[in-house]
PDB file of N, CA and C in Angstrom:
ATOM      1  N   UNK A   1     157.316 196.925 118.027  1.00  0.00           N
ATOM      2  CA  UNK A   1     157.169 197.843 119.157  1.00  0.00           C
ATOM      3  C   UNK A   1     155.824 197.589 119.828  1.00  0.00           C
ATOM      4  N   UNK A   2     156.334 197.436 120.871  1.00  0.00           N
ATOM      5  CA  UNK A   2     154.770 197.273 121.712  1.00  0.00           C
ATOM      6  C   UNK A   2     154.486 198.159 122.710  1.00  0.00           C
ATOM      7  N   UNK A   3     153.021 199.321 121.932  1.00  0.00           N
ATOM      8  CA  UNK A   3     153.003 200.306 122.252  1.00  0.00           C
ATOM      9  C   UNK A   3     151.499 200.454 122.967  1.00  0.00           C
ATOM     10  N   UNK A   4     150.887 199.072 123.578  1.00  0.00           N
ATOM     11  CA  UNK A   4     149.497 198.836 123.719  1.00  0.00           C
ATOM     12  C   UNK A   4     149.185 199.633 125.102  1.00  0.00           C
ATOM     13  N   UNK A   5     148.483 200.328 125.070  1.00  0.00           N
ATOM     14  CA  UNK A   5     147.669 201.234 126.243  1.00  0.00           C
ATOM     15  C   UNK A   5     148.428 202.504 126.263  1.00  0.00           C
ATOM     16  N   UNK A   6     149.468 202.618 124.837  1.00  0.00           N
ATOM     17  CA  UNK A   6     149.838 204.074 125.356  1.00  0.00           C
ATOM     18  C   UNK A   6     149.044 205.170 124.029  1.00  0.00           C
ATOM     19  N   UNK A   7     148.851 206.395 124.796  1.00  0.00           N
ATOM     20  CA  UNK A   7     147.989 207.275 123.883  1.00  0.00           C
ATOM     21  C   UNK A   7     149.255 207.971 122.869  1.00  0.00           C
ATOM     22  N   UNK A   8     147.956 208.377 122.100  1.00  0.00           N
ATOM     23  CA  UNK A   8     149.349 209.378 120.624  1.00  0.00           C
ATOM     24  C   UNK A   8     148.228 210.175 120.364  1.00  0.00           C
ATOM     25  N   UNK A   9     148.788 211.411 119.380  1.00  0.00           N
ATOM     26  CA  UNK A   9     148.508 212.256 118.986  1.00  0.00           C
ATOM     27  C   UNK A   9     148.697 212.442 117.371  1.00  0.00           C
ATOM     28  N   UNK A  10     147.525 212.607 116.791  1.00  0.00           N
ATOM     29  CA  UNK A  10     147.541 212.249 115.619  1.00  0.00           C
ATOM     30  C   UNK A  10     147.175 213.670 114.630  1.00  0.00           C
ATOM     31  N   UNK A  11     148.244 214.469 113.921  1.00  0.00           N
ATOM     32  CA  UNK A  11     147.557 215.954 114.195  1.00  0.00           C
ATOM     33  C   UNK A  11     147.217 216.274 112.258  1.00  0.00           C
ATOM     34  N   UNK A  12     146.021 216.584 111.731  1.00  0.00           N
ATOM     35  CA  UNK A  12     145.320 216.560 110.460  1.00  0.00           C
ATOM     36  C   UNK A  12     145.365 218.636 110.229  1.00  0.00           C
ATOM     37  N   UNK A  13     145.611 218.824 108.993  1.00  0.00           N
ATOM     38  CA  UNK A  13     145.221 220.308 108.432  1.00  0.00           C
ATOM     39  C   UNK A  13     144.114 220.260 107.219  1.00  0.00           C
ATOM     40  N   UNK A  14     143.237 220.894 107.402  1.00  0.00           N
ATOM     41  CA  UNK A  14     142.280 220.880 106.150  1.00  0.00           C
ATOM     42  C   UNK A  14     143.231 221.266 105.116  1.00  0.00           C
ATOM     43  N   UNK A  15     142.991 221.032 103.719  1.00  0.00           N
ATOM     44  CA  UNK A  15     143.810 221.513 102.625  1.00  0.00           C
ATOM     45  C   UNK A  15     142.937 222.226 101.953  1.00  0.00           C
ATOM     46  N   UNK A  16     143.394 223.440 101.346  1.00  0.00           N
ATOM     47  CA  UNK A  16     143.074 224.674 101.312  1.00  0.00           C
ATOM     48  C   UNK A  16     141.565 225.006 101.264  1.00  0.00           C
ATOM     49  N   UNK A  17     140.864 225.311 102.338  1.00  0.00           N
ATOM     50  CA  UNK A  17     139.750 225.426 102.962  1.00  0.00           C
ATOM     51  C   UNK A  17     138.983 223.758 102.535  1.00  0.00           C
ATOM     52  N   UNK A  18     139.168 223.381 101.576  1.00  0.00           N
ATOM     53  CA  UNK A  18     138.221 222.299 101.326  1.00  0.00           C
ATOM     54  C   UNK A  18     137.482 221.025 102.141  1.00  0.00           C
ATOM     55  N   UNK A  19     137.551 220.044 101.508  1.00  0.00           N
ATOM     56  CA  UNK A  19     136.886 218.567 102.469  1.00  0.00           C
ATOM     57  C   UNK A  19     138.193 217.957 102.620  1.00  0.00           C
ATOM     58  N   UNK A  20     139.058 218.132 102.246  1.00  0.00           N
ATOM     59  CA  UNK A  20     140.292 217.300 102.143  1.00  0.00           C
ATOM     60  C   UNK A  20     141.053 217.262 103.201  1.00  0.00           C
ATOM     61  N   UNK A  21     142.094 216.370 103.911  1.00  0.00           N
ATOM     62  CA  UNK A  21     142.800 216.682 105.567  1.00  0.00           C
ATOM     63  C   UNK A  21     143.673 216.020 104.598  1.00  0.00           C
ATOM     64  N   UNK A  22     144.915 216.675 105.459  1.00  0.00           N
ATOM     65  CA  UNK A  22     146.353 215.772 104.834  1.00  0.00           C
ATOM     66  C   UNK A  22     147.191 215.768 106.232  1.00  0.00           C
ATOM     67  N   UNK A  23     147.816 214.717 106.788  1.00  0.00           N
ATOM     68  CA  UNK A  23     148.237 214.249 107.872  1.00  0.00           C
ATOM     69  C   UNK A  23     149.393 215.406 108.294  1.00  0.00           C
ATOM     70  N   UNK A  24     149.715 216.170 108.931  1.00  0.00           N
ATOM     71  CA  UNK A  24     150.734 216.825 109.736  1.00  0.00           C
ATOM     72  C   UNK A  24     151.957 216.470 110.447  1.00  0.00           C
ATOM     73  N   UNK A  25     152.986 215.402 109.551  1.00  0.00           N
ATOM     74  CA  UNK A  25     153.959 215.125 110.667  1.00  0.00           C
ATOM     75  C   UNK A  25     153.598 214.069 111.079  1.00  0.00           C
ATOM     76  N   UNK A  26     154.555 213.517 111.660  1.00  0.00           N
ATOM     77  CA  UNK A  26     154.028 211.629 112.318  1.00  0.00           C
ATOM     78  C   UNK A  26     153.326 211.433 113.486  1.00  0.00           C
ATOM     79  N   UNK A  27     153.304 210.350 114.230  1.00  0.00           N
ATOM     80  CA  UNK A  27     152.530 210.459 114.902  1.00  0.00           C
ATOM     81  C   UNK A  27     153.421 211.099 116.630  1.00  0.00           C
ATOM     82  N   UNK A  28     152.926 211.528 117.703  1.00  0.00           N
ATOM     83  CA  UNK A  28     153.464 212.214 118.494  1.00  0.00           C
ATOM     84  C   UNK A  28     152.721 210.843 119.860  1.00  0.00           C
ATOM     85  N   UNK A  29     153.897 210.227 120.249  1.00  0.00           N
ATOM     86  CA  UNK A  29     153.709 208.823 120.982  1.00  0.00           C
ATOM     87  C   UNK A  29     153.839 209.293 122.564  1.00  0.00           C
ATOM     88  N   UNK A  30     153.435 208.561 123.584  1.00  0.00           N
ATOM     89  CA  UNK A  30     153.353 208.745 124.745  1.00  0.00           C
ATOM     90  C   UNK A  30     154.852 208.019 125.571  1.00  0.00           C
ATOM     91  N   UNK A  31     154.936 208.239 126.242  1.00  0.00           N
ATOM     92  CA  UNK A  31     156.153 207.388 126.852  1.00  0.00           C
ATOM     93  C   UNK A  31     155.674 205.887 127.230  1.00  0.00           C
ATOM     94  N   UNK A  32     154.710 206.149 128.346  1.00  0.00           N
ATOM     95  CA  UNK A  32     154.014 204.834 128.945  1.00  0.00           C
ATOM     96  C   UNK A  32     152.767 204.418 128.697  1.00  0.00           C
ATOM     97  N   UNK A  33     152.382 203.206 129.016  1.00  0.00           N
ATOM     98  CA  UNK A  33     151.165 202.699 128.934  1.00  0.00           C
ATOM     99  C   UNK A  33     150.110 203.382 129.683  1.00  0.00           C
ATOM    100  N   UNK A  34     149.143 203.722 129.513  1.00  0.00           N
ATOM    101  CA  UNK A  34     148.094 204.340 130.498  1.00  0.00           C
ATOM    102  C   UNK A  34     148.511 205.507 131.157  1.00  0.00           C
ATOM    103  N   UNK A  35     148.977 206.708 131.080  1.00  0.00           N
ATOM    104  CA  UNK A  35     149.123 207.486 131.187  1.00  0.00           C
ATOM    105  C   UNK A  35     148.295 208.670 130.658  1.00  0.00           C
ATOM    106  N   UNK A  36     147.255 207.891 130.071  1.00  0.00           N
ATOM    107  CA  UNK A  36     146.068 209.436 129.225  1.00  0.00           C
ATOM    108  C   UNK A  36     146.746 209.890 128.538  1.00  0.00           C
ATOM    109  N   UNK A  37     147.674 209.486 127.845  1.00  0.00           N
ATOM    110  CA  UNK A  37     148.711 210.802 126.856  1.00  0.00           C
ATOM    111  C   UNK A  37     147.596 210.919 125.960  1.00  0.00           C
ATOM    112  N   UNK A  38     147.431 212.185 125.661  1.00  0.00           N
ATOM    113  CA  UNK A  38     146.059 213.303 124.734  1.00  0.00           C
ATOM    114  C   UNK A  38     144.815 213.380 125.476  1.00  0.00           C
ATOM    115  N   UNK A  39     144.584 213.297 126.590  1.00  0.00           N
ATOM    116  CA  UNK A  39     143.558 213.391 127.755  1.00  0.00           C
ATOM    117  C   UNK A  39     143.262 214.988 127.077  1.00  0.00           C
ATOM    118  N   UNK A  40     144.041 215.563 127.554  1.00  0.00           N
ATOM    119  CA  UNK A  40     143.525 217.867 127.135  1.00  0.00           C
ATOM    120  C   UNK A  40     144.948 217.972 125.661  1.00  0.00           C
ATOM    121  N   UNK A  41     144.463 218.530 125.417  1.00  0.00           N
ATOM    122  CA  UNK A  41     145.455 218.763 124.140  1.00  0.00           C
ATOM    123  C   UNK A  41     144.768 220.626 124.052  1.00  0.00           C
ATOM    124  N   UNK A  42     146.391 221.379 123.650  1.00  0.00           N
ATOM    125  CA  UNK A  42     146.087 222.753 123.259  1.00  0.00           C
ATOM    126  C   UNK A  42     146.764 223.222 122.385  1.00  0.00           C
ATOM    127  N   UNK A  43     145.919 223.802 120.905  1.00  0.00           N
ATOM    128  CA  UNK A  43     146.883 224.217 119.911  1.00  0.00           C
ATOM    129  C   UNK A  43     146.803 225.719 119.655  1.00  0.00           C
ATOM    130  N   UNK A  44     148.346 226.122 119.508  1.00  0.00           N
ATOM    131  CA  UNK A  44     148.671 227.642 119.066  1.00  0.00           C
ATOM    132  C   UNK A  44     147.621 227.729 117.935  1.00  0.00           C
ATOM    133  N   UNK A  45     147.774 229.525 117.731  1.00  0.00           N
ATOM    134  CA  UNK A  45     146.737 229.729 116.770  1.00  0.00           C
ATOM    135  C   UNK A  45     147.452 229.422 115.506  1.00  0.00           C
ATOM    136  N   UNK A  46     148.548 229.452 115.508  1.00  0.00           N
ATOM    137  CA  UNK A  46     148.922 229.654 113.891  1.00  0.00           C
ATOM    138  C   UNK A  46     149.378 227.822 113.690  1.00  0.00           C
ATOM    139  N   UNK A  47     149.095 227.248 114.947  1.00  0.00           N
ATOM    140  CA  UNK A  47     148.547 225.594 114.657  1.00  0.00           C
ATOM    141  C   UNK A  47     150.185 225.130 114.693  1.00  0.00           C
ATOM    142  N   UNK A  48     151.587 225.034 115.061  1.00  0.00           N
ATOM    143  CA  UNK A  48     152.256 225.054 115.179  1.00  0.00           C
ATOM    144  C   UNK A  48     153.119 224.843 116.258  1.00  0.00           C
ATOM    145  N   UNK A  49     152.310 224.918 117.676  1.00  0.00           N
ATOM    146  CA  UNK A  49     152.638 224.376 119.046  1.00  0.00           C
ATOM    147  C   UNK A  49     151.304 223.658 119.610  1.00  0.00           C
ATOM    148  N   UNK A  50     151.886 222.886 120.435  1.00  0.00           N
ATOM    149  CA  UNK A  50     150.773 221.632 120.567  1.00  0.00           C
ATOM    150  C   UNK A  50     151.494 221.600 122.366  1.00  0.00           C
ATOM    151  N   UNK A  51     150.300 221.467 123.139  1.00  0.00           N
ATOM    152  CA  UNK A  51     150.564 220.984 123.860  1.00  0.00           C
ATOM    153  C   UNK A  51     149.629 219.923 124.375  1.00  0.00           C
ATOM    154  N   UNK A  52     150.064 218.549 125.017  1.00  0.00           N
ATOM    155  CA  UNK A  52     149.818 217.511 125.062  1.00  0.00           C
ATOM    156  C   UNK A  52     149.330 216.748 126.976  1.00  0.00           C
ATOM    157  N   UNK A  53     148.587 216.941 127.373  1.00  0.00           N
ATOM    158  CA  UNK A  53     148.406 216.841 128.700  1.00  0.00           C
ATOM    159  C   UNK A  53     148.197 214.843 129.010  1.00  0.00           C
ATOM    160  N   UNK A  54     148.658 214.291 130.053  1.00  0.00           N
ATOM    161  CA  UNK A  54     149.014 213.033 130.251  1.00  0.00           C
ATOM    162  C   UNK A  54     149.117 212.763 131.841  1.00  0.00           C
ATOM    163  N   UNK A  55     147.771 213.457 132.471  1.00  0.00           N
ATOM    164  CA  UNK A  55     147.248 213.803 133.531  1.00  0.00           C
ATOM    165  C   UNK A  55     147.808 212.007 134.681  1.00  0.00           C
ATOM    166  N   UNK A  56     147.592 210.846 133.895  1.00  0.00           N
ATOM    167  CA  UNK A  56     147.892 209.538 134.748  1.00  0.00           C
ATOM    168  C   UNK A  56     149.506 208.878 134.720  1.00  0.00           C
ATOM    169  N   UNK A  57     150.144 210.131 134.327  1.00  0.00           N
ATOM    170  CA  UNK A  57     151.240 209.881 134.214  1.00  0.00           C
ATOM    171  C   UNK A  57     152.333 209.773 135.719  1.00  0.00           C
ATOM    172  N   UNK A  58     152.874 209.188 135.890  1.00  0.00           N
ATOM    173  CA  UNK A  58     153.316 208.745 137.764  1.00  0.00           C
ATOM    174  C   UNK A  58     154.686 209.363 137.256  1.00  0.00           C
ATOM    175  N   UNK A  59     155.001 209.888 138.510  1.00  0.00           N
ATOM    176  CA  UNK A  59     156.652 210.297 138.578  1.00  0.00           C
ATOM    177  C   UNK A  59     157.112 209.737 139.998  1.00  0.00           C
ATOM    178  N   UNK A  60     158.228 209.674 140.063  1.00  0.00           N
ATOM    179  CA  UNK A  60     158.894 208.919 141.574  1.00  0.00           C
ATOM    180  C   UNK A  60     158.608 209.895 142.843  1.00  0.00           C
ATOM    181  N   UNK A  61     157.914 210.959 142.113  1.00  0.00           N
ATOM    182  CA  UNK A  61     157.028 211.855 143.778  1.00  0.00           C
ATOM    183  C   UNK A  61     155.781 211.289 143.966  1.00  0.00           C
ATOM    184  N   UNK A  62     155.473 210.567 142.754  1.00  0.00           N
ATOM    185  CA  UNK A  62     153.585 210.677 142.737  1.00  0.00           C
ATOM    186  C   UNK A  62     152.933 210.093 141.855  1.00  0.00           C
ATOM    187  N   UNK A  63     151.884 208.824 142.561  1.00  0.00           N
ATOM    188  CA  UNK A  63     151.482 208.130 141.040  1.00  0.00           C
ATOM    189  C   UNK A  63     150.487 209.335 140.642  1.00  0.00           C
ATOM    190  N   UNK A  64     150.193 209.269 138.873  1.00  0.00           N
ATOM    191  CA  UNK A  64     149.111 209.841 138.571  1.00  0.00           C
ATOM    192  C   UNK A  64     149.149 211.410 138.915  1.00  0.00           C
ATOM    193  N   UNK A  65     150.319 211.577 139.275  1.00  0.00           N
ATOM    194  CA  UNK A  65     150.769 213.202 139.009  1.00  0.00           C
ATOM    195  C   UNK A  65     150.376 214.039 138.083  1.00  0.00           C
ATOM    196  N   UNK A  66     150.559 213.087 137.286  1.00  0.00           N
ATOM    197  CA  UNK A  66     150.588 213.865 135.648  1.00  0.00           C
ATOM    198  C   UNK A  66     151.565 214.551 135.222  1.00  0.00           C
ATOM    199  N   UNK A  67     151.127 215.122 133.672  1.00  0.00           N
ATOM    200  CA  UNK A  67     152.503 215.744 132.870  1.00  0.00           C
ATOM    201  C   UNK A  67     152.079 216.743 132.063  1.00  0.00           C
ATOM    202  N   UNK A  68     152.637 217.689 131.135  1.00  0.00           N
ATOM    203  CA  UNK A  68     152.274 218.164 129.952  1.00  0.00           C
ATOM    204  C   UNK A  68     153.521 218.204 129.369  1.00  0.00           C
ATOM    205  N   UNK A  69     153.392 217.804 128.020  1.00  0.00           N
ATOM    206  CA  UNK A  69     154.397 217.506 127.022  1.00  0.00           C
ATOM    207  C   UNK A  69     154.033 219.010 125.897  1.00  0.00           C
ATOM    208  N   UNK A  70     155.085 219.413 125.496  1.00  0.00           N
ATOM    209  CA  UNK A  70     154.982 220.537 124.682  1.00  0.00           C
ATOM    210  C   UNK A  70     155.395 220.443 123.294  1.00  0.00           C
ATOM    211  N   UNK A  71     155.118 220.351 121.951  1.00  0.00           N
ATOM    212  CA  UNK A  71     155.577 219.837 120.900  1.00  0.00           C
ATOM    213  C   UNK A  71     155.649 221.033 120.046  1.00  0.00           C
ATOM    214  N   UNK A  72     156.942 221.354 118.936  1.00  0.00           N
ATOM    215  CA  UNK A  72     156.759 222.151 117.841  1.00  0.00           C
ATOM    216  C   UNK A  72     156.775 221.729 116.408  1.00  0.00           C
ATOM    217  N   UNK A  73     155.938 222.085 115.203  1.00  0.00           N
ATOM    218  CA  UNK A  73     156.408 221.534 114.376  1.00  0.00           C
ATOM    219  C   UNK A  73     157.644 221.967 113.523  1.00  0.00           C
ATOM    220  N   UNK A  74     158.428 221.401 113.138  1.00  0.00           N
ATOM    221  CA  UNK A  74     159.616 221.680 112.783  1.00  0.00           C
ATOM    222  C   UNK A  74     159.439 220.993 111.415  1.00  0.00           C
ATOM    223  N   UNK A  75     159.033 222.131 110.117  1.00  0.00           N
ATOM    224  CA  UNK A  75     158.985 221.726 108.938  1.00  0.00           C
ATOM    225  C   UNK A  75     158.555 220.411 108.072  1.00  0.00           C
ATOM    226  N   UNK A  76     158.804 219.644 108.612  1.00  0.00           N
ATOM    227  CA  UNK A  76     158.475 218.207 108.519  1.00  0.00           C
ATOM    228  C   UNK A  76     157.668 217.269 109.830  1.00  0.00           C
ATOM    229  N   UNK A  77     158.221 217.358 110.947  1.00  0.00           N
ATOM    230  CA  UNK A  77     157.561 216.693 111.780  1.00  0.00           C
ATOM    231  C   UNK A  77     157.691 217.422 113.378  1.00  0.00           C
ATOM    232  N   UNK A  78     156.767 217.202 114.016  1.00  0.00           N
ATOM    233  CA  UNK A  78     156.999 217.234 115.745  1.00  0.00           C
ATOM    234  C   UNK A  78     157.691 217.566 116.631  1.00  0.00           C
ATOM    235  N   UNK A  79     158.595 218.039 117.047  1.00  0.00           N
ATOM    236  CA  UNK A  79     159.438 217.874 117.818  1.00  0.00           C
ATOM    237  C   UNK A  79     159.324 218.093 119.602  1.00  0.00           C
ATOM    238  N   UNK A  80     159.514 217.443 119.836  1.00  0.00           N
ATOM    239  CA  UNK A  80     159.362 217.919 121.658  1.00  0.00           C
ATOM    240  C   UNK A  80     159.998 219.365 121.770  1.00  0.00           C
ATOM    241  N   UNK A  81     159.646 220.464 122.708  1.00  0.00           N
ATOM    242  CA  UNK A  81     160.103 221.672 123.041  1.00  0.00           C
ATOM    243  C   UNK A  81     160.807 221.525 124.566  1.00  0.00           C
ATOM    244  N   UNK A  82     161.573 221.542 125.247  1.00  0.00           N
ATOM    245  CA  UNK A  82     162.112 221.135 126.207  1.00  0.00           C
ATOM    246  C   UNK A  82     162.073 219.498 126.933  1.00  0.00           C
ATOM    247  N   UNK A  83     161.776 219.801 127.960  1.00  0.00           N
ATOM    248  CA  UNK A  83     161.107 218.133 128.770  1.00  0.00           C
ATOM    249  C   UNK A  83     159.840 218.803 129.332  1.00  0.00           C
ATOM    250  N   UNK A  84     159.187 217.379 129.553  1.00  0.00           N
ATOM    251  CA  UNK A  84     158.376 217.464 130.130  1.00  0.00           C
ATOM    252  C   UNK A  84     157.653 218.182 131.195  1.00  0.00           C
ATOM    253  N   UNK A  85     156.589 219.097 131.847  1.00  0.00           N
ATOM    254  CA  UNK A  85     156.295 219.370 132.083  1.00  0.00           C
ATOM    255  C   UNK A  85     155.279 218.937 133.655  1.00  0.00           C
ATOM    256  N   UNK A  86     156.117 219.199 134.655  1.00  0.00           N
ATOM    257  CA  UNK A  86     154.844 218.505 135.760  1.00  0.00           C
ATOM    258  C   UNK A  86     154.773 219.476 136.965  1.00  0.00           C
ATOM    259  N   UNK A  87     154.185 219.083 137.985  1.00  0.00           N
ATOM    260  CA  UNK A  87     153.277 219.955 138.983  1.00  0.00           C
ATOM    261  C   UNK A  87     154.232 220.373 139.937  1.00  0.00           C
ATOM    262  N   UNK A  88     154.887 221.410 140.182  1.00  0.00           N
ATOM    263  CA  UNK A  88     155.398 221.857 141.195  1.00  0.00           C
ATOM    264  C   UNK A  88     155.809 221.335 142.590  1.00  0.00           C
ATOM    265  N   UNK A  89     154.356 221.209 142.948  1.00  0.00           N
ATOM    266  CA  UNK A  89     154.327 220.172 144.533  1.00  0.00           C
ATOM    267  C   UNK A  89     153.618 218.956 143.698  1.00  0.00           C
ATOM    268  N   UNK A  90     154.536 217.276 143.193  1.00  0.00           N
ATOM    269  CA  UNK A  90     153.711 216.745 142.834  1.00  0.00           C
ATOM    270  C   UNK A  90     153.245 215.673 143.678  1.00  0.00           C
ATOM    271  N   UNK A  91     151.720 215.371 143.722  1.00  0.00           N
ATOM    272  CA  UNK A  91     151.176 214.642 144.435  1.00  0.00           C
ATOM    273  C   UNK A  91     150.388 213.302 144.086  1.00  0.00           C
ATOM    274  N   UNK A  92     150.385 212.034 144.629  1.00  0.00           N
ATOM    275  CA  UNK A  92     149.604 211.389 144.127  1.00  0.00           C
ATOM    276  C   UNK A  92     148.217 211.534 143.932  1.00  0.00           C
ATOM    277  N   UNK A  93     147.465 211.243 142.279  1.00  0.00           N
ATOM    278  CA  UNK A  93     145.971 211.389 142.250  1.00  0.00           C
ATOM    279  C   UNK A  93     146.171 212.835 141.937  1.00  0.00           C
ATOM    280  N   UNK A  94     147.084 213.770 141.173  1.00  0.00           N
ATOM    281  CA  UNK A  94     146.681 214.885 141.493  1.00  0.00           C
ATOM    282  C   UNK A  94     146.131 215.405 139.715  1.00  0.00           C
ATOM    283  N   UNK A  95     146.867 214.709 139.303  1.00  0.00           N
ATOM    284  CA  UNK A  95     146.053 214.584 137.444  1.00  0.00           C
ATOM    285  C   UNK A  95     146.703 216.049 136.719  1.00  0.00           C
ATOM    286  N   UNK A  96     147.974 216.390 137.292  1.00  0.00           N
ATOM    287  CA  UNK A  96     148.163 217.571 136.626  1.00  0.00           C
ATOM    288  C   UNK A  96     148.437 217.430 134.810  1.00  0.00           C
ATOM    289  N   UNK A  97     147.336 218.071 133.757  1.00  0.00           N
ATOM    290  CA  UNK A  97     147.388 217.582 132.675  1.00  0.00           C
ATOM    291  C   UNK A  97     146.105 217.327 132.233  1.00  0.00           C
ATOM    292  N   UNK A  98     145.472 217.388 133.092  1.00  0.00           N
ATOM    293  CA  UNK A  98     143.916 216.868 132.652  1.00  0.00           C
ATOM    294  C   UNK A  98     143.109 217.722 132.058  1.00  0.00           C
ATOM    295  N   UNK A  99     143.701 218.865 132.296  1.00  0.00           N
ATOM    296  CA  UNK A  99     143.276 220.258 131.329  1.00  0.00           C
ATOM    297  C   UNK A  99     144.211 220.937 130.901  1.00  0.00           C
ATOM    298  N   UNK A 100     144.522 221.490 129.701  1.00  0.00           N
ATOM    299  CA  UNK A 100     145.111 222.392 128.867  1.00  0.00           C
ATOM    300  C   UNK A 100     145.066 223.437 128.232  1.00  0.00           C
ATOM    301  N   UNK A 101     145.412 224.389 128.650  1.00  0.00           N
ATOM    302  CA  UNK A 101     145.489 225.973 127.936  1.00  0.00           C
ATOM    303  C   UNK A 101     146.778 226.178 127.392  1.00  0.00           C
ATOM    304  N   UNK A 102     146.722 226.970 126.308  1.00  0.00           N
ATOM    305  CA  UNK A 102     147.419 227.492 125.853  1.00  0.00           C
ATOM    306  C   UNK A 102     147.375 228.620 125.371  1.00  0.00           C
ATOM    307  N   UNK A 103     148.423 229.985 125.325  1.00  0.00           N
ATOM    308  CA  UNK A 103     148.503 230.917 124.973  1.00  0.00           C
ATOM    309  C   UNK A 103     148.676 230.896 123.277  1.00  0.00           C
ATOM    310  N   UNK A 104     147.684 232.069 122.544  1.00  0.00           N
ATOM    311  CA  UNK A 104     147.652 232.402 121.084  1.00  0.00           C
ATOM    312  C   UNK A 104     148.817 232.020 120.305  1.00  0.00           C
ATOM    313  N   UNK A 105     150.172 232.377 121.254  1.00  0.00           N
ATOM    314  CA  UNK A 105     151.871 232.132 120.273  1.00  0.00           C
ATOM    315  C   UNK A 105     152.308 231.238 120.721  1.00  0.00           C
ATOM    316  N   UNK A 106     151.587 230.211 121.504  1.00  0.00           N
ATOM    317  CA  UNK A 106     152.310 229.247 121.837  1.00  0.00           C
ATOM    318  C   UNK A 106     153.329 229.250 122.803  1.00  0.00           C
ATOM    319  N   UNK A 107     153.542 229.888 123.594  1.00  0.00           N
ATOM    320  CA  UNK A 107     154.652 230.124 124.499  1.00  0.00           C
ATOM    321  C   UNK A 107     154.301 230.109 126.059  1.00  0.00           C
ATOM    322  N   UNK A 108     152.776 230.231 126.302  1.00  0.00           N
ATOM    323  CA  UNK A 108     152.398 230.150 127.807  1.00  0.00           C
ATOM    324  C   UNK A 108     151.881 228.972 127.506  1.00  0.00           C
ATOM    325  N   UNK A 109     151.875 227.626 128.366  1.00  0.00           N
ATOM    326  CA  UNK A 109     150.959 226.826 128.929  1.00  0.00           C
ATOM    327  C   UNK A 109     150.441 226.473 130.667  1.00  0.00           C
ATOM    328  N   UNK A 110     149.261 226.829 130.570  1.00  0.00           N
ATOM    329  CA  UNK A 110     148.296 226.365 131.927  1.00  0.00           C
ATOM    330  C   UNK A 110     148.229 225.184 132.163  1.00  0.00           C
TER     331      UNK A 110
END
């Protein structure tokens, strides 16, 4: 697989308060090359929704539109939460994605 210039998301939990991290699920891959996929990243509090911003991402309205990708973990690994996420009016250069909020339960993203 040739996955060169595209971003991922690589998501770690401390194990039980200590020095120790143990990996969370696989890795969470970008679609395209250069697209900033993990540019803003926002995690629920209870660490369980992820959202993933990919601000140089082009759609057939708009290069560099951007995106936000929304992920849940599902017991074992990742899963995407609907599709993708992009700008209303989208425009070229407009970088929607380049910042990320997220609401405490995971259910609003900015």
């Amino acid at each position: 697989e040739n996955d060169v210039g595209v971003g991922r998301a690589v998501i770690y939990r401390q194990v039980d308060g200590g020095d120790a991290w143990q990996r969370l699920g696989g890795d969470i891959v970008g679609q395209n090359a250069f697209d900033s996929f993990g540019a803003a990243l926002a995690l629920s509090d209870d660490g369980n929704v992820l959202a993933i911003g990919a601000p140089e991402h082009g759609t057939c309205d708009g290069d560099s539109s951007g995106s936000i990708s929304v992920y849940t973990f599902e017991g074992t690994d990742w899963q995407q939460t609907g599709s993708s996420l992009s700008n209303i009016e989208p425009a070229e250069g407009a970088e929607y994605g380049f910042a990320v909020a997220m609401s405490a339960d995971g259910r609003r993203v900015v």
